[in-house]
Every structure is written in C-alpha cells, then in structure tokens.
PDB file of N, CA and C in Angstrom:
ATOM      1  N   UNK A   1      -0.783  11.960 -18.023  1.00  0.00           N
ATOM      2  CA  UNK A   1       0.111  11.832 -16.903  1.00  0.00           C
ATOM      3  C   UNK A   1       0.771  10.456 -16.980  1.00  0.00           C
ATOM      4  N   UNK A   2       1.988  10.447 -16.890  1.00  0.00           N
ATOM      5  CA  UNK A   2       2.845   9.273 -16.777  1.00  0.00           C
ATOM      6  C   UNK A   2       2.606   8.215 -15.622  1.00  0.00           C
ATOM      7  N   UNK A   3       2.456   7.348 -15.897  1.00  0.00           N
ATOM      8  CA  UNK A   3       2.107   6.190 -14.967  1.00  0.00           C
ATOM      9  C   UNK A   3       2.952   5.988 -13.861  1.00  0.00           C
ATOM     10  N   UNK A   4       2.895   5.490 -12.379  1.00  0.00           N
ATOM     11  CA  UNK A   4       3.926   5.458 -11.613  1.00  0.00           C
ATOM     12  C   UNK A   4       4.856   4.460 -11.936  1.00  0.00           C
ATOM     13  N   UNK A   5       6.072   4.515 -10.986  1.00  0.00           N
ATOM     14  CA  UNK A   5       6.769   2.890 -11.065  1.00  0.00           C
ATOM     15  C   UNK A   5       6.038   1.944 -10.311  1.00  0.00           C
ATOM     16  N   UNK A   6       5.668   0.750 -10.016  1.00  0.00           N
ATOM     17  CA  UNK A   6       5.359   0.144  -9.214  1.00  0.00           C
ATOM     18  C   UNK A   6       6.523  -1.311  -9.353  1.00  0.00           C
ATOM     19  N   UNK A   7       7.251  -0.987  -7.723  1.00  0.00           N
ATOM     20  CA  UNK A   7       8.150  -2.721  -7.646  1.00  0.00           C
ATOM     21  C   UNK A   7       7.402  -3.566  -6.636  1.00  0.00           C
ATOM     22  N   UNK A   8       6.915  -4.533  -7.105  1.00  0.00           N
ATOM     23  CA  UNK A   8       6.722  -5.997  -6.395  1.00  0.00           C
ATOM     24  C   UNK A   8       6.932  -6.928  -6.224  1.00  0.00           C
ATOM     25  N   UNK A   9       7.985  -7.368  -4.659  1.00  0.00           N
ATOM     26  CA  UNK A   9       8.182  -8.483  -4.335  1.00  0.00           C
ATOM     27  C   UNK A   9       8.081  -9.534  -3.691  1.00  0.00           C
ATOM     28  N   UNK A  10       8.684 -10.622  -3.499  1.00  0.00           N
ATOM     29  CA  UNK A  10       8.365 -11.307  -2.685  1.00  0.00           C
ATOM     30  C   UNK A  10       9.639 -11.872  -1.820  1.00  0.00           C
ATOM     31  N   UNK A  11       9.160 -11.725  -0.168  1.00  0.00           N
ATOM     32  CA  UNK A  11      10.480 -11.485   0.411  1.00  0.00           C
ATOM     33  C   UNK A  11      10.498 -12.955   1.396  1.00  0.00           C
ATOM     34  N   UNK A  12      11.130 -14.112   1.089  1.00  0.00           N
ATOM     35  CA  UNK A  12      11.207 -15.354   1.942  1.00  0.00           C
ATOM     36  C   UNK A  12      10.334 -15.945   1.290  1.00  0.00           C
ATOM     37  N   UNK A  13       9.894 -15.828   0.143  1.00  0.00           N
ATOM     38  CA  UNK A  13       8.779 -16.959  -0.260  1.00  0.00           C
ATOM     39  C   UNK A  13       8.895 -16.994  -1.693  1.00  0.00           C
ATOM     40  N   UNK A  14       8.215 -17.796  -2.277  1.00  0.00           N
ATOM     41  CA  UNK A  14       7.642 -17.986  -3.551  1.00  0.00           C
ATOM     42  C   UNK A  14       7.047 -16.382  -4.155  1.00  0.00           C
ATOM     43  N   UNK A  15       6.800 -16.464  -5.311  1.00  0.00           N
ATOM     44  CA  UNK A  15       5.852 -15.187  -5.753  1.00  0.00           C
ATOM     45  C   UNK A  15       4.776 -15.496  -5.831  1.00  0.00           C
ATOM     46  N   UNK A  16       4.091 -14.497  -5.598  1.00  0.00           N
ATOM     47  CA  UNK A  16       2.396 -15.162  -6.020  1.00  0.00           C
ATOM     48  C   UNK A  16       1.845 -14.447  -7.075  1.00  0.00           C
ATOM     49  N   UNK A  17       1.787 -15.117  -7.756  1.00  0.00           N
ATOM     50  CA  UNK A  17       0.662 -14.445  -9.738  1.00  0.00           C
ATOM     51  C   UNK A  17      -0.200 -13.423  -8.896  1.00  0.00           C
ATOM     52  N   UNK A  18      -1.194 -14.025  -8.492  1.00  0.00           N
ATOM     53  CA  UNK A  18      -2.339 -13.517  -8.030  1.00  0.00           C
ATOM     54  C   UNK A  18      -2.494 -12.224  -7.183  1.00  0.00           C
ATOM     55  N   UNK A  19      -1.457 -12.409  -6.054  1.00  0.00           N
ATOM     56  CA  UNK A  19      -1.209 -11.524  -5.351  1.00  0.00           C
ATOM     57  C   UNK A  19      -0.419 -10.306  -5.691  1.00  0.00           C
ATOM     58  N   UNK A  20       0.552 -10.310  -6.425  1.00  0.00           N
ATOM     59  CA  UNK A  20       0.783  -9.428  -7.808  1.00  0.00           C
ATOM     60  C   UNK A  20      -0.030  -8.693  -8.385  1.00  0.00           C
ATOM     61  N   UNK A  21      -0.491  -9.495  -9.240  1.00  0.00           N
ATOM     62  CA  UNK A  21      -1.445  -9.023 -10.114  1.00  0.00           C
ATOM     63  C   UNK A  21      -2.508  -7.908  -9.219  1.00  0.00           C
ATOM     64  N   UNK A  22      -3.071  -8.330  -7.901  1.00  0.00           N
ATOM     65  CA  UNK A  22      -3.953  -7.772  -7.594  1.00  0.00           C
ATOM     66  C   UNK A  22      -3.096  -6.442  -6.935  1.00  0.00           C
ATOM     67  N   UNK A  23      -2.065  -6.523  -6.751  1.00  0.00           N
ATOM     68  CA  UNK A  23      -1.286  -5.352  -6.337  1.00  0.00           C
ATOM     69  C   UNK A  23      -0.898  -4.139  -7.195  1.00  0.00           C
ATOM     70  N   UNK A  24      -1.154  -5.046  -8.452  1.00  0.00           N
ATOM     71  CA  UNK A  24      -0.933  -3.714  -9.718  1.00  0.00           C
ATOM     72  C   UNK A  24      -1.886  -3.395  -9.985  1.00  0.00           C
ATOM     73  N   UNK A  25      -3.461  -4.052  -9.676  1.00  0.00           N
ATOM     74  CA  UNK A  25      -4.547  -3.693 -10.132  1.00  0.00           C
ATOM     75  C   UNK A  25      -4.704  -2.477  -9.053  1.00  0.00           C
ATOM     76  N   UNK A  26      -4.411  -2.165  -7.337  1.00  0.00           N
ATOM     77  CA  UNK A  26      -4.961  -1.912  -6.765  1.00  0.00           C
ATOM     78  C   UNK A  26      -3.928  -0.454  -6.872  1.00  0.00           C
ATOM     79  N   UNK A  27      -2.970  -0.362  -6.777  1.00  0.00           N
ATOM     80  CA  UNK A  27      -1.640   0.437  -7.537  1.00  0.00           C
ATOM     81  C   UNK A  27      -2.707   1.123  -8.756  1.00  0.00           C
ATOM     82  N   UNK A  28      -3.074   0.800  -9.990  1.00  0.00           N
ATOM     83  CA  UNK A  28      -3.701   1.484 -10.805  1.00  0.00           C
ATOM     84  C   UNK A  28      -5.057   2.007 -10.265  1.00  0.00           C
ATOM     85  N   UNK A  29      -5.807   1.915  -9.662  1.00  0.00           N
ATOM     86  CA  UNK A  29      -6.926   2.647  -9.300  1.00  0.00           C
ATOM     87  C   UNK A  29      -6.479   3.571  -8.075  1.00  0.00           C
ATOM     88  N   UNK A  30      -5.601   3.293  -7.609  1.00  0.00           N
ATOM     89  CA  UNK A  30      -5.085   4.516  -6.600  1.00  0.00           C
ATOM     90  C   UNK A  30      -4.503   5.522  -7.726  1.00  0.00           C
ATOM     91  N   UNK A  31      -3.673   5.374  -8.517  1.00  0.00           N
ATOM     92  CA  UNK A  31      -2.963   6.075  -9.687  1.00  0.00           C
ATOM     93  C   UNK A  31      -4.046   7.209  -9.865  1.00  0.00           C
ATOM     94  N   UNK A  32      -5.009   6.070 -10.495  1.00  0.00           N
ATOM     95  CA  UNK A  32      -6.342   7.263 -10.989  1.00  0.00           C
ATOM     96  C   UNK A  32      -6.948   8.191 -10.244  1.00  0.00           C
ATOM     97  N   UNK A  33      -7.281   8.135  -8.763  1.00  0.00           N
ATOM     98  CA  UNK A  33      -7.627   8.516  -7.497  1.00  0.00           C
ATOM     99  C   UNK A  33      -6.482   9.679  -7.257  1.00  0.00           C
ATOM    100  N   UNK A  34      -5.593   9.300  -7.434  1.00  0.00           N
ATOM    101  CA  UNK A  34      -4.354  10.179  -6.706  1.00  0.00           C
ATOM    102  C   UNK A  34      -3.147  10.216  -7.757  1.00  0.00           C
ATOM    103  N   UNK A  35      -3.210  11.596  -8.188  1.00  0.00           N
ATOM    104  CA  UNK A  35      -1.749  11.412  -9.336  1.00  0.00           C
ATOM    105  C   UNK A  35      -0.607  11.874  -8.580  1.00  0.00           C
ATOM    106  N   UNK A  36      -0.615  11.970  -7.378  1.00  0.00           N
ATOM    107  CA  UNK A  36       0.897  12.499  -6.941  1.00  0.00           C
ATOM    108  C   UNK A  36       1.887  11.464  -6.332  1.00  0.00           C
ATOM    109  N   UNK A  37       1.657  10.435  -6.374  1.00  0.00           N
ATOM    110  CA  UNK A  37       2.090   8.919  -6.288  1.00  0.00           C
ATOM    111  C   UNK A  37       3.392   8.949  -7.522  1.00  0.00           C
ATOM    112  N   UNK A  38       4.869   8.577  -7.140  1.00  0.00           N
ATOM    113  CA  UNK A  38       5.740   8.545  -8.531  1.00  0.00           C
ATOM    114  C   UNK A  38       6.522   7.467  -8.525  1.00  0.00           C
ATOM    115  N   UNK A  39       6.601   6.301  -7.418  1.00  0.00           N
ATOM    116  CA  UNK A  39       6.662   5.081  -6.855  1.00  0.00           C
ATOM    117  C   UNK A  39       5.981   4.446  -6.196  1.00  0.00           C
ATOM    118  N   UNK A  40       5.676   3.127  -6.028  1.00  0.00           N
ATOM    119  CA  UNK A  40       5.223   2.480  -5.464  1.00  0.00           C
ATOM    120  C   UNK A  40       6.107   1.080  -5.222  1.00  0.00           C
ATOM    121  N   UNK A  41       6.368   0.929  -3.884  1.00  0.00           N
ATOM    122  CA  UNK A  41       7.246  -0.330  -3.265  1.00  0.00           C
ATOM    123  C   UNK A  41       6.290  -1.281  -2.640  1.00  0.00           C
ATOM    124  N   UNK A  42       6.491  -2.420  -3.287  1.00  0.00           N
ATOM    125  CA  UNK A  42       5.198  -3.397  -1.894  1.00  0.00           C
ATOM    126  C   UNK A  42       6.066  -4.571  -1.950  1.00  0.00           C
ATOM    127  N   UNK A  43       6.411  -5.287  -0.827  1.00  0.00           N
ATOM    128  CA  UNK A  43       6.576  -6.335  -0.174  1.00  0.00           C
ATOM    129  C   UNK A  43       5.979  -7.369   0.324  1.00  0.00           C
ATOM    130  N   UNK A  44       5.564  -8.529  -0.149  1.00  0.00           N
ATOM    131  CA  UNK A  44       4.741  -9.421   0.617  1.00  0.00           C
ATOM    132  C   UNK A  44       5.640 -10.522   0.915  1.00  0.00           C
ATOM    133  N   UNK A  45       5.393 -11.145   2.415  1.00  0.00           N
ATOM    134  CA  UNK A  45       6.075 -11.746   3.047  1.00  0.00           C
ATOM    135  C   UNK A  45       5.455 -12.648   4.173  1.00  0.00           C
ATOM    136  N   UNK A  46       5.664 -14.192   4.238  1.00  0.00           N
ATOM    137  CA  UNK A  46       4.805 -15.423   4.573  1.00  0.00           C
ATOM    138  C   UNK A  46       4.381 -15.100   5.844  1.00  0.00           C
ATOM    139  N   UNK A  47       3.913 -15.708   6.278  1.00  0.00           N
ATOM    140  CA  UNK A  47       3.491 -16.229   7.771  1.00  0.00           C
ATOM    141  C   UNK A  47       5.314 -16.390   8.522  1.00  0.00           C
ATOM    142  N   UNK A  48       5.646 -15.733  10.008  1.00  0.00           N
ATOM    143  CA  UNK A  48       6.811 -16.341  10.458  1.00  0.00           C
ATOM    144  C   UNK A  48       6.375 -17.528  11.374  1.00  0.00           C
ATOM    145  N   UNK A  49       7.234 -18.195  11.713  1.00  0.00           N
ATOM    146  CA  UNK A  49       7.483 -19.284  12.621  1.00  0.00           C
ATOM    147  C   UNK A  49       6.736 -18.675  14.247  1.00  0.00           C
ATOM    148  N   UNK A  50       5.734 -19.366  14.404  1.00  0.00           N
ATOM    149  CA  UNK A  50       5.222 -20.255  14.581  1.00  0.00           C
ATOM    150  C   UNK A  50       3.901 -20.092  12.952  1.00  0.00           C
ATOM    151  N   UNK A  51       3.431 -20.826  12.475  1.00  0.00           N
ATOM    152  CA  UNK A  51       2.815 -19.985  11.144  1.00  0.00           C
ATOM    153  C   UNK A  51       1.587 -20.034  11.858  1.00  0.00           C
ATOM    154  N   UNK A  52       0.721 -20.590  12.895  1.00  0.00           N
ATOM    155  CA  UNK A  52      -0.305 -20.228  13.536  1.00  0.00           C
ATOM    156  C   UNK A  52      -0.175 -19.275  14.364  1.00  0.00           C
ATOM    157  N   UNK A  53       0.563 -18.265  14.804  1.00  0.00           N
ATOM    158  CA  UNK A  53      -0.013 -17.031  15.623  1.00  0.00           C
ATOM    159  C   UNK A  53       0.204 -15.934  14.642  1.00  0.00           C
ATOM    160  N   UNK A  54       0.965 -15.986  13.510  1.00  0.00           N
ATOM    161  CA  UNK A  54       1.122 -14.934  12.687  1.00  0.00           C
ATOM    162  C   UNK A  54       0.468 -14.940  10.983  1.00  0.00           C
ATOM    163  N   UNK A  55       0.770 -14.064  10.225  1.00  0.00           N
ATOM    164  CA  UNK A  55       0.063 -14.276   9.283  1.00  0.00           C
ATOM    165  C   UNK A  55       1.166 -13.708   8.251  1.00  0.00           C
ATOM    166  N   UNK A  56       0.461 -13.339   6.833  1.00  0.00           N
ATOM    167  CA  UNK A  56       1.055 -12.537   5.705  1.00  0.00           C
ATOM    168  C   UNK A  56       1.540 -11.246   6.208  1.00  0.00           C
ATOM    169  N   UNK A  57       2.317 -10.664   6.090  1.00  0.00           N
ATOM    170  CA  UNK A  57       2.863  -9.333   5.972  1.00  0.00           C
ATOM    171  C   UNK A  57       2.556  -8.864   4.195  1.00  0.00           C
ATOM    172  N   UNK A  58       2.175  -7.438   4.670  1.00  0.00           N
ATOM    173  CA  UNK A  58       2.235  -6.539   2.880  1.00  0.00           C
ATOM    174  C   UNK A  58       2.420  -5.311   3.189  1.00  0.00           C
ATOM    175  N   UNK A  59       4.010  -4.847   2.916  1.00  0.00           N
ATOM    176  CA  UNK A  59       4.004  -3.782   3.124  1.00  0.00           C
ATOM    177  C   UNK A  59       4.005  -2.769   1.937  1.00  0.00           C
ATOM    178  N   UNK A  60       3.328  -1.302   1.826  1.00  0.00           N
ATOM    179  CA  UNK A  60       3.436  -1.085   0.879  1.00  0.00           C
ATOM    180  C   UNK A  60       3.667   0.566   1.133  1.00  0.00           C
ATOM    181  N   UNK A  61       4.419   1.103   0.021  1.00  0.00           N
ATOM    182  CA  UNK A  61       4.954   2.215   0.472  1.00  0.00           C
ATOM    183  C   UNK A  61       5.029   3.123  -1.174  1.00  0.00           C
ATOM    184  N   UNK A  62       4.566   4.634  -0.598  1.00  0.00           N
ATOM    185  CA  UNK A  62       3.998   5.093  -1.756  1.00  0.00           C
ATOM    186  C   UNK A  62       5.088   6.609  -1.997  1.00  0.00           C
ATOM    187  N   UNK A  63       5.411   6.932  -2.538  1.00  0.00           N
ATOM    188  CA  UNK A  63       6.580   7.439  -2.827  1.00  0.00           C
ATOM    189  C   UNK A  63       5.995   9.065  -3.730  1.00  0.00           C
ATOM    190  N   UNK A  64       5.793  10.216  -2.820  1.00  0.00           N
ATOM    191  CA  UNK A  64       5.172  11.253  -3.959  1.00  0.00           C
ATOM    192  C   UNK A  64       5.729  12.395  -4.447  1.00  0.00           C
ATOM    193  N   UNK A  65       5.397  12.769  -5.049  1.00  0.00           N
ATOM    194  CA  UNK A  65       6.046  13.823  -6.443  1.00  0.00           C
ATOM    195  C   UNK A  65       6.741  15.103  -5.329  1.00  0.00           C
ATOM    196  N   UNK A  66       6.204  15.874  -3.960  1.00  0.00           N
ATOM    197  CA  UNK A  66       7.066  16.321  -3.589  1.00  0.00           C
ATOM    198  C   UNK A  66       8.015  15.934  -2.358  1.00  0.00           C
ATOM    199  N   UNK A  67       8.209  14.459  -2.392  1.00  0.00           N
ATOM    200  CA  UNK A  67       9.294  13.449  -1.897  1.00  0.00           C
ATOM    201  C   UNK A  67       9.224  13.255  -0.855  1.00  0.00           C
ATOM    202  N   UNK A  68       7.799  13.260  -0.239  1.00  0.00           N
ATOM    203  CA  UNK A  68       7.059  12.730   0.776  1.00  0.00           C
ATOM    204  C   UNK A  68       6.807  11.188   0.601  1.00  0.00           C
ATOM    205  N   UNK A  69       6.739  10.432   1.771  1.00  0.00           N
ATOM    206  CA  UNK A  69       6.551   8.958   1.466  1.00  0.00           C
ATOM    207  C   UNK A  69       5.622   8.775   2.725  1.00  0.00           C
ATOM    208  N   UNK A  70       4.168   7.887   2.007  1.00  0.00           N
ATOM    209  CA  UNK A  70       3.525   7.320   2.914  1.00  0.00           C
ATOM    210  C   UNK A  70       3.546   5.566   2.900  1.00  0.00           C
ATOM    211  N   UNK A  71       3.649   5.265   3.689  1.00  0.00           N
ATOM    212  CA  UNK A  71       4.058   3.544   3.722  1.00  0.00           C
ATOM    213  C   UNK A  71       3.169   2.796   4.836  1.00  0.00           C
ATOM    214  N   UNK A  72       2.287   1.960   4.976  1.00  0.00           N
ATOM    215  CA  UNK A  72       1.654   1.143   5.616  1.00  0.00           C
ATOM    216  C   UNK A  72       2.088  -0.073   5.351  1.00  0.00           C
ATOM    217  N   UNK A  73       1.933  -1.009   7.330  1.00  0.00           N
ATOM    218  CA  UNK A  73       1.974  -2.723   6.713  1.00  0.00           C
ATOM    219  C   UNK A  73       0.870  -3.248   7.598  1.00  0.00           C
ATOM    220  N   UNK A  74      -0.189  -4.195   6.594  1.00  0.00           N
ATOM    221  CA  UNK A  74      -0.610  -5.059   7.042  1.00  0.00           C
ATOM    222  C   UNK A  74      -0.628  -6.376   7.398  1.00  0.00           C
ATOM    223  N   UNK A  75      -1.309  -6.927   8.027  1.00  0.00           N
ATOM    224  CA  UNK A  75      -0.848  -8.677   8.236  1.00  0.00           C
ATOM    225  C   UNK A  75      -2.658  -9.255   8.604  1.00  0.00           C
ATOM    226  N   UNK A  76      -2.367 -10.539   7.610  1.00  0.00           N
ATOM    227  CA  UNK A  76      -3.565 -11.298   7.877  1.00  0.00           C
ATOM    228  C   UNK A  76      -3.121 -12.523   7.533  1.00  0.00           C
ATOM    229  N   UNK A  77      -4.335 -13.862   7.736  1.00  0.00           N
ATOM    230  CA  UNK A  77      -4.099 -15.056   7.399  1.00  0.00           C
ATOM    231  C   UNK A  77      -4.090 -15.790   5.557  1.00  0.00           C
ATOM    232  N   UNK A  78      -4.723 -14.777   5.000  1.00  0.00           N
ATOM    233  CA  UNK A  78      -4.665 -14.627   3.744  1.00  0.00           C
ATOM    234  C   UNK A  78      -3.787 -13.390   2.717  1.00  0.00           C
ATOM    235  N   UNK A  79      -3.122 -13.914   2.138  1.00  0.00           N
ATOM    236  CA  UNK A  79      -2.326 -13.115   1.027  1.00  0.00           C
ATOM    237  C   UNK A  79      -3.441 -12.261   0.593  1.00  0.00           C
ATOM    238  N   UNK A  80      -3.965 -12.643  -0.413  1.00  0.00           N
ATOM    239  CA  UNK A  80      -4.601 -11.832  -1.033  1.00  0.00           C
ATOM    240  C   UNK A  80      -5.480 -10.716   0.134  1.00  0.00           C
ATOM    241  N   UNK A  81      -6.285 -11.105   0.696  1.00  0.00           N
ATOM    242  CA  UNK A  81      -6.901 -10.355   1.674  1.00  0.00           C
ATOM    243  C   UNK A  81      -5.688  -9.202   2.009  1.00  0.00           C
ATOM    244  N   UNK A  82      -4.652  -9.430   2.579  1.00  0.00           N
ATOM    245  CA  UNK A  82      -3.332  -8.754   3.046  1.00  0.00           C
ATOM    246  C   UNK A  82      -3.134  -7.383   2.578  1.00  0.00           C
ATOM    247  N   UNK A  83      -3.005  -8.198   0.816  1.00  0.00           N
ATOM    248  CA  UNK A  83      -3.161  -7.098   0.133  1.00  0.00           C
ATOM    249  C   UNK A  83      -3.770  -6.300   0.405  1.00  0.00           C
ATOM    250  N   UNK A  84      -5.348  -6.507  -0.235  1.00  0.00           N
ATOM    251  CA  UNK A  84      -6.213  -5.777  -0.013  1.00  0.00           C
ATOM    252  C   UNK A  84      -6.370  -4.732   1.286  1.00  0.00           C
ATOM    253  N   UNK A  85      -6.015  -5.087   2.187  1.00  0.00           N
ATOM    254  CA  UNK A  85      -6.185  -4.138   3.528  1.00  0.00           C
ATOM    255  C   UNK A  85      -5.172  -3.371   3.454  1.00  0.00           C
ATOM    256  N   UNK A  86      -3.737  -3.865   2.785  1.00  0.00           N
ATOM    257  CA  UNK A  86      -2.831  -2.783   2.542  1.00  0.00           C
ATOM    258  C   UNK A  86      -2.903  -1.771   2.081  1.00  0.00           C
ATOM    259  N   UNK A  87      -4.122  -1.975   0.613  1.00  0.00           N
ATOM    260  CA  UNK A  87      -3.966  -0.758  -0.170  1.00  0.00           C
ATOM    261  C   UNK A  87      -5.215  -0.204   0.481  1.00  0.00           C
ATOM    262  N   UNK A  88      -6.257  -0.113   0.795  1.00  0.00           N
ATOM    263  CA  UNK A  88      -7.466   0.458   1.570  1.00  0.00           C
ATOM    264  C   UNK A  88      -6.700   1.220   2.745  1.00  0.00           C
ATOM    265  N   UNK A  89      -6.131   0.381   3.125  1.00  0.00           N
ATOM    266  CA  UNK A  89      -5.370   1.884   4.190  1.00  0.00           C
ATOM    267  C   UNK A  89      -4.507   2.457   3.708  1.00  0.00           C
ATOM    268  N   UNK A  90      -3.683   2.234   2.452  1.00  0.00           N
ATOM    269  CA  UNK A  90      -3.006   3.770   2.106  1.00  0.00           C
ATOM    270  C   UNK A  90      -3.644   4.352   1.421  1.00  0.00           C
ATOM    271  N   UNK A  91      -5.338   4.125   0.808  1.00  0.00           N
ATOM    272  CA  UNK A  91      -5.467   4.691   0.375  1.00  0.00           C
ATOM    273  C   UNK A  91      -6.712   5.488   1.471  1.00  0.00           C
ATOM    274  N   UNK A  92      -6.416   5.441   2.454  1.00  0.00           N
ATOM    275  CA  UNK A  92      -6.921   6.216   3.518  1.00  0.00           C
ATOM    276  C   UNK A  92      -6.150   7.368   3.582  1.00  0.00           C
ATOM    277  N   UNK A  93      -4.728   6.759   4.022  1.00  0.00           N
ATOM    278  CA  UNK A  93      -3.714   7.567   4.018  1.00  0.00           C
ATOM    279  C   UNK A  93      -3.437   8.661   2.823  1.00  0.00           C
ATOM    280  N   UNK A  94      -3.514   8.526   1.830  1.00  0.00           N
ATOM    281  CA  UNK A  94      -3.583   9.180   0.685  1.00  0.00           C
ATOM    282  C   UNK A  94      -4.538  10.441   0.316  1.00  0.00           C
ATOM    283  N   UNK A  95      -6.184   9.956   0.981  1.00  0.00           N
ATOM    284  CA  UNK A  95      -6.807  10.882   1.096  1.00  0.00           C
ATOM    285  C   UNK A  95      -6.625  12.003   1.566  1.00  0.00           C
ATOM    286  N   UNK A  96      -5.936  10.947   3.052  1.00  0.00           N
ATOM    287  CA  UNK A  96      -6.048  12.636   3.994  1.00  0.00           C
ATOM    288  C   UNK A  96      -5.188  13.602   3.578  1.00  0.00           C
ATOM    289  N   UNK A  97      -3.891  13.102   2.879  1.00  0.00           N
ATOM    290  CA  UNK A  97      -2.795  13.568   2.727  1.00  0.00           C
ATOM    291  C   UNK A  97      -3.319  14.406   1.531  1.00  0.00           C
ATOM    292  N   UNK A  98      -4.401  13.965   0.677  1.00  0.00           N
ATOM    293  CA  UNK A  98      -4.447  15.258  -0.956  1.00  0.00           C
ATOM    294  C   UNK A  98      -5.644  16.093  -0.433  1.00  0.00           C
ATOM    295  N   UNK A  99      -6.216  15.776   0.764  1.00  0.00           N
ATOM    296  CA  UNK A  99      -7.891  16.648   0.851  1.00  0.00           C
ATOM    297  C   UNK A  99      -6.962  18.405   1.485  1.00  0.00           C
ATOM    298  N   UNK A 100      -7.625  19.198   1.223  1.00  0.00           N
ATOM    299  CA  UNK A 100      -7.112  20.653   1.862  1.00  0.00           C
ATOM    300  C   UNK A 100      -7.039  20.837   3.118  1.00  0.00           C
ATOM    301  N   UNK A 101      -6.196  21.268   4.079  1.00  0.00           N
ATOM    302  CA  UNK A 101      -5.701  21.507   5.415  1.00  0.00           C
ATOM    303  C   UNK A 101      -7.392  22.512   5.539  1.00  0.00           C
ATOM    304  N   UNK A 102      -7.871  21.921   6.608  1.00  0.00           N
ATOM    305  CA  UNK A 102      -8.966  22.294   7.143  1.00  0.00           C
ATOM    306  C   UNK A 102      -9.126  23.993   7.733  1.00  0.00           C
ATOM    307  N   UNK A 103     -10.074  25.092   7.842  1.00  0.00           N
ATOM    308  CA  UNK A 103      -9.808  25.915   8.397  1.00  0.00           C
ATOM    309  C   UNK A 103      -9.966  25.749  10.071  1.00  0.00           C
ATOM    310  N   UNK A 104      -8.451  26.817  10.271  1.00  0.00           N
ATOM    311  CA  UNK A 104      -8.711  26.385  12.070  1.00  0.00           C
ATOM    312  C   UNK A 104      -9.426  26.753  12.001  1.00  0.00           C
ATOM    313  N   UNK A 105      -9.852  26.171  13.757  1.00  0.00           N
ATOM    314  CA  UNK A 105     -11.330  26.921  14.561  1.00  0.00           C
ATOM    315  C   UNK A 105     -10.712  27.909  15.110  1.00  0.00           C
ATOM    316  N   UNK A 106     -11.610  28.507  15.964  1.00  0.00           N
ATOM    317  CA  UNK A 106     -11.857  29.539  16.584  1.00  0.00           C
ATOM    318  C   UNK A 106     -11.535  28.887  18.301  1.00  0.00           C
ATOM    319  N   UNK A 107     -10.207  28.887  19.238  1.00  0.00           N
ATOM    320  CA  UNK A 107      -9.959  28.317  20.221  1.00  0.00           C
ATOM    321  C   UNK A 107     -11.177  28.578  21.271  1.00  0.00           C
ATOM    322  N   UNK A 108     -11.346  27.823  22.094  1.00  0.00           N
ATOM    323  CA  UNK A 108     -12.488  28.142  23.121  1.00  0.00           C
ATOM    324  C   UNK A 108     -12.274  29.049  24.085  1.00  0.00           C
TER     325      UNK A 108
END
C-alpha cells in the first residue's frame, strides 16, 4: 500500500526539527493502524499574545480514501506534547470511524 501524503507546517513561527519529525513519526504508525488515510495536513502554531494564558496550537487533519476528512486541534504549553495529544485524538477519531457500525438494539 502506498504511503500517505503528509504536509507539515509551521504557521507564525519558526519550524521545529523535532516537532516535525515527531509528526511524521506519529503520521506513520497511524498509516500502519489505519490504511484509509490518503493525506495528512498538520499545522503547528505558537502560543498567541498574551503567551501566558494560551499555548501551542496543532492542528491536524486526516484526509480518507472515500473523501471523508477527520481533523482535530489541540493546544498545550509544550509543542511537542501538542503534538502528541493531536495525534492520540485522531487517532481516537480514526478508530471509531474504521470499527463496524454497531448492531441496533432492540428500542425499550
């Protein structure tokens, strides 16, 4: 299976190696988890003004084979962390979205 696209940027700031990097790492183990992924968009973006009440933004948005899009954003005081909570919840999101539509119940 062909690998997805994955674009990562950085929006008002510097780039970060690290934070990158860990975005393609986290991008490839979802890949493996979930092949119906055929883009992947993520955005990371600083702390706004005031930089003590707010934090990192990471938004990340997952793009699938029948042209459905699931997209989450998180925010914390750490980049990297940011990340990380970004992709843990789409890949929440992801689950629910590939597990089989449940059988209804039986109404009361």
């Amino acid at each position: 299976m062909p690998l997805s696209a994955i674009h990562v940027r950085s929006v008002g700031m510097l780039s970060s190696t690290r934070a990158e990097a860990l975005a393609h790492a986290c991008v490839s183990a979802l890949d493996a988890l979930y092949g119906e992924v055929i883009r992947w968009d993520v955005s990371l973006q600083p702390p706004l003004a005031p930089w003590y009440s707010s934090g990192y933004a990471v938004r990340a948005q997952a793009q699938l084979r029948d042209g459905g899009v699931i997209a989450i954003r998180a925010q914390g005081g750490d980049l990297e962390d940011t990340v990380r909570d970004a992709f843990d919840g789409i890949g929440e999101l992801l689950l629910r979205e590939s597990a089989p539509p449940a059988a209804a119940s039986p109404a009361c």
